[in-house]
C-alpha atoms as a PDB file:
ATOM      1  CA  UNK A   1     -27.994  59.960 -37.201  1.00  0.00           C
ATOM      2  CA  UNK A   2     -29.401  60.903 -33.643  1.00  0.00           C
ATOM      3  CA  UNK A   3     -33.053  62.104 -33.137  1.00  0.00           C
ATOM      4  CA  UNK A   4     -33.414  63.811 -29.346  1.00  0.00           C
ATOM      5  CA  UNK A   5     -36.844  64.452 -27.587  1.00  0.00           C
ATOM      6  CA  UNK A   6     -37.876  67.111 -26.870  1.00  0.00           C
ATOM      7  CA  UNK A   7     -38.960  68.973 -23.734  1.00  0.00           C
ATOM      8  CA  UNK A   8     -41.696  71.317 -24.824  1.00  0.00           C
ATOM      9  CA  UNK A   9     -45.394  71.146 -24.062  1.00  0.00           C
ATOM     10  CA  UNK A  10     -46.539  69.416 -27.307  1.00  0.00           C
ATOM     11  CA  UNK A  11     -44.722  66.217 -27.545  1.00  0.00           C
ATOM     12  CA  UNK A  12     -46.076  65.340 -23.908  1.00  0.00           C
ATOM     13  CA  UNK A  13     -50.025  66.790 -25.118  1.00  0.00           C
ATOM     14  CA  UNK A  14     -50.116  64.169 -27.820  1.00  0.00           C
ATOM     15  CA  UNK A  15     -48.625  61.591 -26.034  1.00  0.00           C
ATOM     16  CA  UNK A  16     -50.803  62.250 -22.964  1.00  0.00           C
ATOM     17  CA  UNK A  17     -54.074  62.060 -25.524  1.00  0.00           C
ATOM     18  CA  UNK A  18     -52.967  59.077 -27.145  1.00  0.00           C
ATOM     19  CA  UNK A  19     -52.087  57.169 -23.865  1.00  0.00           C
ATOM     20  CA  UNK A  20     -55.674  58.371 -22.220  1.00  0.00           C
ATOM     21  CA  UNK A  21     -57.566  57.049 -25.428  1.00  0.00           C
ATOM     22  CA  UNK A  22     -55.953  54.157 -25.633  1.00  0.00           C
ATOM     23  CA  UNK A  23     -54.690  54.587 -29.213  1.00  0.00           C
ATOM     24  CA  UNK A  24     -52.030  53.177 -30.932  1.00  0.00           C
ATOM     25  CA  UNK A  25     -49.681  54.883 -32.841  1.00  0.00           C
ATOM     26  CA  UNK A  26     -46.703  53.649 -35.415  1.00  0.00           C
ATOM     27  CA  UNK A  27     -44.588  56.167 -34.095  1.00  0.00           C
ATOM     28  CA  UNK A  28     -44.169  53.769 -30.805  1.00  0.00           C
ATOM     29  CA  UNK A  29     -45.059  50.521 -32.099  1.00  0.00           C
ATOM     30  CA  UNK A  30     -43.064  50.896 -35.337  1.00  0.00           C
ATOM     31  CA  UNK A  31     -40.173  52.521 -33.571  1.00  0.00           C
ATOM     32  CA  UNK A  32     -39.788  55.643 -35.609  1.00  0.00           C
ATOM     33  CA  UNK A  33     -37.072  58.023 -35.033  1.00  0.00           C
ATOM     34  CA  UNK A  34     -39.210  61.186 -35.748  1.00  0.00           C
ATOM     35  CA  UNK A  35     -41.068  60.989 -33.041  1.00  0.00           C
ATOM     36  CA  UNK A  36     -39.966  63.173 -30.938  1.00  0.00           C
ATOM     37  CA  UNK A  37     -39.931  65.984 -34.000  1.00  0.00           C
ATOM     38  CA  UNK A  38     -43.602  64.932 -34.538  1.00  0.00           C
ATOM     39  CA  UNK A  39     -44.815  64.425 -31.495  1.00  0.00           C
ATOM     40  CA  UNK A  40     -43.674  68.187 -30.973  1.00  0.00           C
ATOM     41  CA  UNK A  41     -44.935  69.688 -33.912  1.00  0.00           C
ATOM     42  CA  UNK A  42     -48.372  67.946 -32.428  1.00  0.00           C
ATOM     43  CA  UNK A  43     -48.746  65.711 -35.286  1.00  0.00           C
ATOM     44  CA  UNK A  44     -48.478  61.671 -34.895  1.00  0.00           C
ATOM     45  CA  UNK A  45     -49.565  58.374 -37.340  1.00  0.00           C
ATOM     46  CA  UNK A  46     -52.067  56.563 -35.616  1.00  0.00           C
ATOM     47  CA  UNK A  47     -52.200  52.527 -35.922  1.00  0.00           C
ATOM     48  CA  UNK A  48     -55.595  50.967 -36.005  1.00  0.00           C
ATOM     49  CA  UNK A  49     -57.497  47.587 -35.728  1.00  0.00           C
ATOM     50  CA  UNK A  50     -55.158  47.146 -32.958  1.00  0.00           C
ATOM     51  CA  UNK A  51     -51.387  46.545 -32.369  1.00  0.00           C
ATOM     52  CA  UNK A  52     -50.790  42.941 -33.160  1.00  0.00           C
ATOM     53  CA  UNK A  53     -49.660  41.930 -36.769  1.00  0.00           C
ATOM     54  CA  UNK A  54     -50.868  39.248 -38.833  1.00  0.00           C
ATOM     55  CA  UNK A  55     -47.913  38.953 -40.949  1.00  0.00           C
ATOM     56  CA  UNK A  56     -44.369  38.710 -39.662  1.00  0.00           C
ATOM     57  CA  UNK A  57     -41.835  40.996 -42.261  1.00  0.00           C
ATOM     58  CA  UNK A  58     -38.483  41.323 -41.146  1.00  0.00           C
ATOM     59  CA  UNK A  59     -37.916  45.068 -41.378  1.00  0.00           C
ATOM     60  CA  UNK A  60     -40.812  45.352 -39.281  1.00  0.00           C
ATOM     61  CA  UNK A  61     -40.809  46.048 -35.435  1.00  0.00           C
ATOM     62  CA  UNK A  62     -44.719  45.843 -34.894  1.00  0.00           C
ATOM     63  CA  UNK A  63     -45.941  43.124 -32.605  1.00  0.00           C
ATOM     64  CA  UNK A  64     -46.595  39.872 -34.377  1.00  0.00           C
ATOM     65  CA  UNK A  65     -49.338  36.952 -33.625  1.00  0.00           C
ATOM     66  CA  UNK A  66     -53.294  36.581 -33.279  1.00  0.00           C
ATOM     67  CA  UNK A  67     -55.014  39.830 -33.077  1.00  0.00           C
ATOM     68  CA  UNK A  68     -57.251  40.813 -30.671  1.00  0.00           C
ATOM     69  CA  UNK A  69     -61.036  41.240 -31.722  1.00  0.00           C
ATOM     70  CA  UNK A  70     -61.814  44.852 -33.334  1.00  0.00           C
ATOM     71  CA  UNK A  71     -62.482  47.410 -30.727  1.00  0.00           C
ATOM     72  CA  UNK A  72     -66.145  49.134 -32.205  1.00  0.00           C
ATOM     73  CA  UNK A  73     -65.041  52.325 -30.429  1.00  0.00           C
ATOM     74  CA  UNK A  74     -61.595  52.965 -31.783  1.00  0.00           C
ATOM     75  CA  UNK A  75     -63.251  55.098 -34.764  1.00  0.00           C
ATOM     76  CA  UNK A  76     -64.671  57.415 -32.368  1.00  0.00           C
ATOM     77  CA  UNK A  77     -61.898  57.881 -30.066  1.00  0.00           C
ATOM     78  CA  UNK A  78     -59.642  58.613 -32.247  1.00  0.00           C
ATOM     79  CA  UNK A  79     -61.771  61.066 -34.247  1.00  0.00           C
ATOM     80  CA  UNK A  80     -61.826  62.788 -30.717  1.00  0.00           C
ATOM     81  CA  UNK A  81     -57.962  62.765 -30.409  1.00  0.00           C
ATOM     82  CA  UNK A  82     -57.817  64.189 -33.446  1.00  0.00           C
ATOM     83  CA  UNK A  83     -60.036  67.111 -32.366  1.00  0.00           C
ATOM     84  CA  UNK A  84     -58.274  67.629 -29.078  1.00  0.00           C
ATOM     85  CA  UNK A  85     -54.869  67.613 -30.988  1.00  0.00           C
ATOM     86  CA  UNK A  86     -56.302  70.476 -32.966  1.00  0.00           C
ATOM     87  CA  UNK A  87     -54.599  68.944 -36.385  1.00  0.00           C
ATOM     88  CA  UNK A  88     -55.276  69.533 -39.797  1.00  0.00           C
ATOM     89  CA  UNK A  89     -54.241  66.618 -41.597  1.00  0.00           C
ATOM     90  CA  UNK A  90     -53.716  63.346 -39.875  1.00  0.00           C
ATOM     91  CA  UNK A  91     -52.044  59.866 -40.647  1.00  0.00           C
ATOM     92  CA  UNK A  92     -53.885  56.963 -40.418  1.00  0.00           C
ATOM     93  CA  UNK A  93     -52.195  53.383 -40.614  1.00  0.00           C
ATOM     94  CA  UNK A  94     -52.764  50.003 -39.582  1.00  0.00           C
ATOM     95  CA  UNK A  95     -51.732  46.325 -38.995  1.00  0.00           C
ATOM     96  CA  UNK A  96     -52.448  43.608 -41.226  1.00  0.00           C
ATOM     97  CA  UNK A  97     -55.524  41.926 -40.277  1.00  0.00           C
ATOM     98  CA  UNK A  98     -56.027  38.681 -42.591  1.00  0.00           C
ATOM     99  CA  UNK A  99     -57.261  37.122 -39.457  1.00  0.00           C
ATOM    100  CA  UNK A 100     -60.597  39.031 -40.539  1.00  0.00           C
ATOM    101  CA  UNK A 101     -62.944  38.442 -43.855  1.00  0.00           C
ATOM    102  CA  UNK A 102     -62.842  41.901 -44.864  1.00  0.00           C
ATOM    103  CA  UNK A 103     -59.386  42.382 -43.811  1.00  0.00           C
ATOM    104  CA  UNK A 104     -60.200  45.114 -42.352  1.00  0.00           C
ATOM    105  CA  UNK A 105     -61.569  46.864 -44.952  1.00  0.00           C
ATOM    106  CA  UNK A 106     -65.073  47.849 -43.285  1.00  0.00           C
ATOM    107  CA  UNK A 107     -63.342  49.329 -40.623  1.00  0.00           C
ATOM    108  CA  UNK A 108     -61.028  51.208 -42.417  1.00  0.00           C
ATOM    109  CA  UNK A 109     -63.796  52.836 -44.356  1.00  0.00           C
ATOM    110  CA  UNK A 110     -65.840  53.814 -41.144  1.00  0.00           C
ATOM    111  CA  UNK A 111     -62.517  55.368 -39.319  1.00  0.00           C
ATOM    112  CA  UNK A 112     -62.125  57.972 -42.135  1.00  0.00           C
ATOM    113  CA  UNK A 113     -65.847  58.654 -42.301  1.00  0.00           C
ATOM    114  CA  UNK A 114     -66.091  59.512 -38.244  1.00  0.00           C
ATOM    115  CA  UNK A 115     -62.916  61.401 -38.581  1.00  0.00           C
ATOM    116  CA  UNK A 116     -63.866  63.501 -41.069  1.00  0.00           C
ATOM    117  CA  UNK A 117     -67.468  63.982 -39.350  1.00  0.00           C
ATOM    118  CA  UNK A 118     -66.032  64.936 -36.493  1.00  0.00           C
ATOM    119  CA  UNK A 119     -63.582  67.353 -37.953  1.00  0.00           C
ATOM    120  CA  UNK A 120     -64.756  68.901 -41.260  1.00  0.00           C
ATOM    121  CA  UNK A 121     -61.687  70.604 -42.304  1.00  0.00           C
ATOM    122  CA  UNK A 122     -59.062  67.922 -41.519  1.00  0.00           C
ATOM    123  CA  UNK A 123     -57.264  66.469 -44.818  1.00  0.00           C
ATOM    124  CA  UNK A 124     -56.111  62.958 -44.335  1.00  0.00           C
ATOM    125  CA  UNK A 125     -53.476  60.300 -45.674  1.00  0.00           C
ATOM    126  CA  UNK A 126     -53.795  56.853 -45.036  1.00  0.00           C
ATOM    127  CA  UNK A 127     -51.194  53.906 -45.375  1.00  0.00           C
ATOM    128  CA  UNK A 128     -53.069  51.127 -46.066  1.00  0.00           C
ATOM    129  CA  UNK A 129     -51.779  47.277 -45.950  1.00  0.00           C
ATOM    130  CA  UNK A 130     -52.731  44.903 -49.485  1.00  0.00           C
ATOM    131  CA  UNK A 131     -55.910  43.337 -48.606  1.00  0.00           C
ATOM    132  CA  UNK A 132     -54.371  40.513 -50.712  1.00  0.00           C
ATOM    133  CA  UNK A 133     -55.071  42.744 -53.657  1.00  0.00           C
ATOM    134  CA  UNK A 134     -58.735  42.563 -53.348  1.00  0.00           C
ATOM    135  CA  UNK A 135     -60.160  45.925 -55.219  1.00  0.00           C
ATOM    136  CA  UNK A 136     -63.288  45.606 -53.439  1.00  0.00           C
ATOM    137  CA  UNK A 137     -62.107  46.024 -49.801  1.00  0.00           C
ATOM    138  CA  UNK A 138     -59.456  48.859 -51.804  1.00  0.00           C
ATOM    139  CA  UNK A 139     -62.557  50.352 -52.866  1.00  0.00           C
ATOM    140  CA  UNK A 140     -64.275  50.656 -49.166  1.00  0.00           C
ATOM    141  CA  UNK A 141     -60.980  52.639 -48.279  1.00  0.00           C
ATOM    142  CA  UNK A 142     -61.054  55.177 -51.666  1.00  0.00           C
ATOM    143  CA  UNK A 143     -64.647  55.455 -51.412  1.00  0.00           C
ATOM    144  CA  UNK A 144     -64.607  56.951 -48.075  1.00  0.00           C
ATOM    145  CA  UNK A 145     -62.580  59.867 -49.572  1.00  0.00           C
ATOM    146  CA  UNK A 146     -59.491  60.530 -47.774  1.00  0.00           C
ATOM    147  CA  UNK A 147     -56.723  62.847 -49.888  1.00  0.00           C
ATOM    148  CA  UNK A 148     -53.721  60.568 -50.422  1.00  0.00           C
ATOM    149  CA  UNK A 149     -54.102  56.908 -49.874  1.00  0.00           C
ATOM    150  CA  UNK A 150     -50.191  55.385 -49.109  1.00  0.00           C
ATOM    151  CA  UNK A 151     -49.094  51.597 -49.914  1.00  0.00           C
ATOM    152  CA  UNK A 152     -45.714  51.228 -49.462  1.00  0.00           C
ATOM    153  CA  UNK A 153     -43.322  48.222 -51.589  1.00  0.00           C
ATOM    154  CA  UNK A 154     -41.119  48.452 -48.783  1.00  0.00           C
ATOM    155  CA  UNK A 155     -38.446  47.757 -50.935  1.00  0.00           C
ATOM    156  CA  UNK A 156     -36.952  46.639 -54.434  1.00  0.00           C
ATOM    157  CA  UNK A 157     -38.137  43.474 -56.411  1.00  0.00           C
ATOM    158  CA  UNK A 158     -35.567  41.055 -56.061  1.00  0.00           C
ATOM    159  CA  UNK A 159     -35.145  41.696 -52.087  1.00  0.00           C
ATOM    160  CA  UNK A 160     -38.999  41.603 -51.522  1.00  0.00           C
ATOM    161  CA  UNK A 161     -39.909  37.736 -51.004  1.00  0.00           C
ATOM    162  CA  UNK A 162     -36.570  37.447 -48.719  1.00  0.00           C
ATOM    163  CA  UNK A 163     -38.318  40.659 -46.041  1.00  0.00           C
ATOM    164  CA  UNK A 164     -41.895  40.397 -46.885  1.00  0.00           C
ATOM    165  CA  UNK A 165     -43.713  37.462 -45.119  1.00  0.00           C
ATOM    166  CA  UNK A 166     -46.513  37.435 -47.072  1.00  0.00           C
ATOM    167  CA  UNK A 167     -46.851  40.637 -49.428  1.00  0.00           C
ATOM    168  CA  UNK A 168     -45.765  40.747 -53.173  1.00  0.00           C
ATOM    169  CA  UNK A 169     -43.949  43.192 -54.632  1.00  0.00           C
ATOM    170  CA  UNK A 170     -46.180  42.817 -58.258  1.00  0.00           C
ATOM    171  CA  UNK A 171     -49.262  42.607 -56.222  1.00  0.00           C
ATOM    172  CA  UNK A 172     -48.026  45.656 -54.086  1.00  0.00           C
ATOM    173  CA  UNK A 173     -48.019  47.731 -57.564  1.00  0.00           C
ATOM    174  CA  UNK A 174     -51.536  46.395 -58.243  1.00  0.00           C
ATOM    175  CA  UNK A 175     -52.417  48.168 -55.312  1.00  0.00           C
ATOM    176  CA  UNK A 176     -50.987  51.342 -56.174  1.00  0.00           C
ATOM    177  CA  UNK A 177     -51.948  51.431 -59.815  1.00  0.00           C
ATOM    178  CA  UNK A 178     -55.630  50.967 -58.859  1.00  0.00           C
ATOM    179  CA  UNK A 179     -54.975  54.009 -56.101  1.00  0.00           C
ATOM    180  CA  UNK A 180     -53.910  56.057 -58.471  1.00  0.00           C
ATOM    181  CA  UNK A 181     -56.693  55.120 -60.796  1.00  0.00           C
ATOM    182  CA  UNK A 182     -59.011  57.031 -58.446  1.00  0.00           C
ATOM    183  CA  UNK A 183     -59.084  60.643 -57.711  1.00  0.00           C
ATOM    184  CA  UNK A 184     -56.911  60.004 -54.258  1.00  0.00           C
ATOM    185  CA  UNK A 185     -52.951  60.938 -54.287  1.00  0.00           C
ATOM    186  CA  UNK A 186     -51.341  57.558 -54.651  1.00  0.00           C
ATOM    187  CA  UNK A 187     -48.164  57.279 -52.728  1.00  0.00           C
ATOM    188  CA  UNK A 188     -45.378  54.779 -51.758  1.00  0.00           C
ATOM    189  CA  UNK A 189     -42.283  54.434 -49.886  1.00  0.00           C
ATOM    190  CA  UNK A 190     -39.260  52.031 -49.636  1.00  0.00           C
ATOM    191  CA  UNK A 191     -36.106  51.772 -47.396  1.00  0.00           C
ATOM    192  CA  UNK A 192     -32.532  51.335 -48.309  1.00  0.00           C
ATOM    193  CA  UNK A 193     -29.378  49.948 -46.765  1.00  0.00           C
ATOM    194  CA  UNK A 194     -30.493  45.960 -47.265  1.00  0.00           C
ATOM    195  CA  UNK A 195     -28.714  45.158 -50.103  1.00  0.00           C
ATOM    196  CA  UNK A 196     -30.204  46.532 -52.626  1.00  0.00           C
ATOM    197  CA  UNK A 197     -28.532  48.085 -55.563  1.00  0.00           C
ATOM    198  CA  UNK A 198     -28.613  51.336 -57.133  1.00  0.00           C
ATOM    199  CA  UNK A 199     -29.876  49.951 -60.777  1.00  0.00           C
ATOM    200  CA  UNK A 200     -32.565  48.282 -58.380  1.00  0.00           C
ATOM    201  CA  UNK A 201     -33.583  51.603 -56.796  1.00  0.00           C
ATOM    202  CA  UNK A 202     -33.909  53.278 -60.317  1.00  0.00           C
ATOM    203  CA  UNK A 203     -36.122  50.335 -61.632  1.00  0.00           C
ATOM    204  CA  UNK A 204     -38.211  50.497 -58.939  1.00  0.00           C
ATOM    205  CA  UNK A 205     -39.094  54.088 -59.214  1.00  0.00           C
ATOM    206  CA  UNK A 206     -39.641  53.545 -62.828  1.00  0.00           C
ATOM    207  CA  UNK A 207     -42.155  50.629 -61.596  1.00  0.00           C
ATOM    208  CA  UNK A 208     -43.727  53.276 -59.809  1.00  0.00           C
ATOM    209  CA  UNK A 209     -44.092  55.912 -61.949  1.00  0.00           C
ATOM    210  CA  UNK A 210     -45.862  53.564 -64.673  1.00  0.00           C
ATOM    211  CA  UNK A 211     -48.872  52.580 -62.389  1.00  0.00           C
ATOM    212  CA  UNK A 212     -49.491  56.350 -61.601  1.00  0.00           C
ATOM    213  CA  UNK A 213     -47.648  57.144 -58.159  1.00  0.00           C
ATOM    214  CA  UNK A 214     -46.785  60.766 -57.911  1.00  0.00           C
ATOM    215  CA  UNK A 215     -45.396  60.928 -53.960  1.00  0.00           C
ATOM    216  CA  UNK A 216     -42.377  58.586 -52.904  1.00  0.00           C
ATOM    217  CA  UNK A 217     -40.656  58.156 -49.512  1.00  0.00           C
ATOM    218  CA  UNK A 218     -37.137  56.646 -49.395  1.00  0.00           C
ATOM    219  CA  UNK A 219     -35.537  56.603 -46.101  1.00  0.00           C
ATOM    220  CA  UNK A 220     -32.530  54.196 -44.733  1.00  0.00           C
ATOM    221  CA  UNK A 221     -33.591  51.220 -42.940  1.00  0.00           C
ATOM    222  CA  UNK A 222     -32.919  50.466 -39.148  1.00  0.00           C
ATOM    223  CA  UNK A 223     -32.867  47.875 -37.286  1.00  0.00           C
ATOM    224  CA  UNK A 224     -35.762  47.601 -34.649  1.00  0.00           C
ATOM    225  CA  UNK A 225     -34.452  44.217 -32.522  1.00  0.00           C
ATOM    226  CA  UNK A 226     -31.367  41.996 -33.189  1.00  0.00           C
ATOM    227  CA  UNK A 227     -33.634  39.452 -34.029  1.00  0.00           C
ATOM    228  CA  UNK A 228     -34.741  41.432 -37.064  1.00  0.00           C
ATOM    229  CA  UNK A 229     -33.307  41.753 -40.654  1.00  0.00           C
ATOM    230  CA  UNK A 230     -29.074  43.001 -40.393  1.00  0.00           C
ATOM    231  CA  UNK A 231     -28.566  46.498 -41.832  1.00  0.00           C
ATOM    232  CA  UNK A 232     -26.144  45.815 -45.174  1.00  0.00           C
ATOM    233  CA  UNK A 233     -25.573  49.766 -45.255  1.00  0.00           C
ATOM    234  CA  UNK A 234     -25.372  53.224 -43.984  1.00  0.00           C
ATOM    235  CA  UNK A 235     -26.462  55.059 -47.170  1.00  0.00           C
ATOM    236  CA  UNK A 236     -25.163  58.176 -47.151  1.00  0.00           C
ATOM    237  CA  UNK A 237     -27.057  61.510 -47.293  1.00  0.00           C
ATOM    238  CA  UNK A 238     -25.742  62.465 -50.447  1.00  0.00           C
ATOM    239  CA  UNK A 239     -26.753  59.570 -51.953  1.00  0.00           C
ATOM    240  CA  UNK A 240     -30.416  59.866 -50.931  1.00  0.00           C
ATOM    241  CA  UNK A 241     -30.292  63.357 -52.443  1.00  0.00           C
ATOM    242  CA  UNK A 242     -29.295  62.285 -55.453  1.00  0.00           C
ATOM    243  CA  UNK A 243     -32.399  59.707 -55.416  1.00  0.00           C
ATOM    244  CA  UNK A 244     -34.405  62.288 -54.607  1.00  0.00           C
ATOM    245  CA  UNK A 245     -33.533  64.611 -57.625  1.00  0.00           C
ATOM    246  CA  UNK A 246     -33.740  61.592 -60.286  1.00  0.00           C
ATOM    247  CA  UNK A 247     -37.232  61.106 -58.542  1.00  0.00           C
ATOM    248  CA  UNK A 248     -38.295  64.542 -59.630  1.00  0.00           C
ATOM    249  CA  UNK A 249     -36.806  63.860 -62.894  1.00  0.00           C
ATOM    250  CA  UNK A 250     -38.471  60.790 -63.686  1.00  0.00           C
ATOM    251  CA  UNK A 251     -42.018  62.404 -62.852  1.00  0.00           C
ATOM    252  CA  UNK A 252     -42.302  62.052 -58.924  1.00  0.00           C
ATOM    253  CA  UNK A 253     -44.078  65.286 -57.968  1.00  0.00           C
ATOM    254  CA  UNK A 254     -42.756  64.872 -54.189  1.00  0.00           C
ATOM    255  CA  UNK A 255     -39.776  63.188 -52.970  1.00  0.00           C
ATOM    256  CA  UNK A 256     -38.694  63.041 -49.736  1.00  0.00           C
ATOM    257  CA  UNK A 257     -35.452  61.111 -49.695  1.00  0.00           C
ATOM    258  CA  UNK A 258     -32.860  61.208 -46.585  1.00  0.00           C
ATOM    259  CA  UNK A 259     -31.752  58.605 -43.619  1.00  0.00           C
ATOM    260  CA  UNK A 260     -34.603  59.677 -41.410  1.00  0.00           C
ATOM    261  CA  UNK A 261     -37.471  60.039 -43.693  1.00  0.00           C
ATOM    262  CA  UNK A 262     -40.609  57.191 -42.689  1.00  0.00           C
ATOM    263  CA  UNK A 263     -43.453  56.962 -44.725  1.00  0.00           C
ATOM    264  CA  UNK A 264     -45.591  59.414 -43.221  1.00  0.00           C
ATOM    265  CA  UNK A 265     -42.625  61.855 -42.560  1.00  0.00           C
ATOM    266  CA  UNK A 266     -43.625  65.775 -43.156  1.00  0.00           C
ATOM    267  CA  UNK A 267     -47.240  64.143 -44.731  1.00  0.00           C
ATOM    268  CA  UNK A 268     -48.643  67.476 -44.736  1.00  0.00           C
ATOM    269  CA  UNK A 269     -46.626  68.448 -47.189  1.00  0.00           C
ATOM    270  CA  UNK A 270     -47.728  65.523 -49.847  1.00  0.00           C
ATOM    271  CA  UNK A 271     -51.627  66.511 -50.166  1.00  0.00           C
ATOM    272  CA  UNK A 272     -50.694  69.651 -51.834  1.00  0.00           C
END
């Protein structure tokens, strides 16, 4: 697998906007290998209520520790970035923030409202942490109406307590079932090549498709530092193809299954 940068005018106008507004995006923090494809096709996932983690998952190569207070003019900024990047649908994600009462939640809510104000046309995903499963601060996020509203079980059942430091995988299908209770796309993604097995993949999909999600991401996992979780397995291409097809079969109405695929990889594609 190899992912090259590329040289054209785009991938250094995004980055060049996202450096000057002092936004964060999960495509650096997260360490995603589509970024240069992205970043090129002037499209990125933006990371708010800062850069520092709460929560300290294994998988996960986002800065972990004690947030910084919320900056109150993040919303704007990046509802600006969003205008000079010309996009039409954007990705919006964030860090966990259970440092805060709301966990966020209030903040999340006013980030799609000013983005959408500013841009009337643009269509937006977000990928939103648990909020420990509150439906309240769930509600603040649907309420605000963006299209397809991503929480992601990272990956199967048994595995989940030994990678996730704090999330659950049964409350992590809470989340999506009451998503997909609403009248936003409900969407989730997991990674392969920890250990899990192929039985394990299958019942998680079926897990999936019972609370209501109709768009799934599976892509292989990779290993941000040496200090995070060992990769058990190169899964191989054909493999993820054939997850992808008994997606579709089970009732998935979008799959997008292959090494390199992240959660919010070719997004624009899920809000049709």
């Amino acid at each position: 697998m190899r992912s090259r940068l590329p040289k054209d005018g785009n991938y250094h106008k995004v980055k060049d906007i996202v450096s000057s507004n002092n936004l964060h995006t999960i495509c650096t923090s997260g360490n995603c290998p589509n970024i240069g494809e992205c970043w090129g096709n002037g499209t990125a996932t933006f990371m708010i209520l800062g850069e520092i983690c709460t929560r300290s998952c294994k998988f996960c190569g986002v800065k972990t520790g004690m947030p910084l207070p919320l900056d109150p003019d993040e919303a704007t900024r990046l509802a600006e970035s969003i205008s000079s990047m010309g996009i039409k649908h954007a990705v919006i994600t964030s860090v966990d923030r259970d440092d805060l009462e709301d966990k966020g939640a209030n903040a999340w809510a006013e980030t799609i409202r000013t983005c959408k104000q500013k841009n009337p046309d643009l269509t937006l995903e977000t990928l939103i942490p648990d909020f420990d499963g509150d439906t309240s601060l769930i509600d603040l996020v649907i309420d605000a109406h963006p299209e397809v509203i991503s929480h992601n079980l990272e990956t199967v059942r048994r595995l989940s307590p030994q990678i996730r430091s704090r999330a659950k995988y049964d409350l992590s299908l809470s989340v999506v079932k009451h998503i997909a209770a609403s009248s936003c796309i409900a969407k989730s993604g997991i990674m392969l090549g920890i250990g899990e097995e192929f039985d394990e993949v299958l019942e998680t999909m079926d897990d999936l498709i019972a609370v209501g999600c109709t768009v799934l991401t599976i892509g292989q996992y990779l290993q941000p530092t040496r200090d995070h979780l060992q990769i058990e397995e190169w899964v191989s291409p054909e493999r993820f193809e054939e997850y992808r097809l008994i997606g579709i079969k089970k009732g998935f109405k979008h799959v997008e299954a292959s090494p390199l695929v992240r959660s919010s990889y070719h997004a624009e594609k899920h809000i049709k």
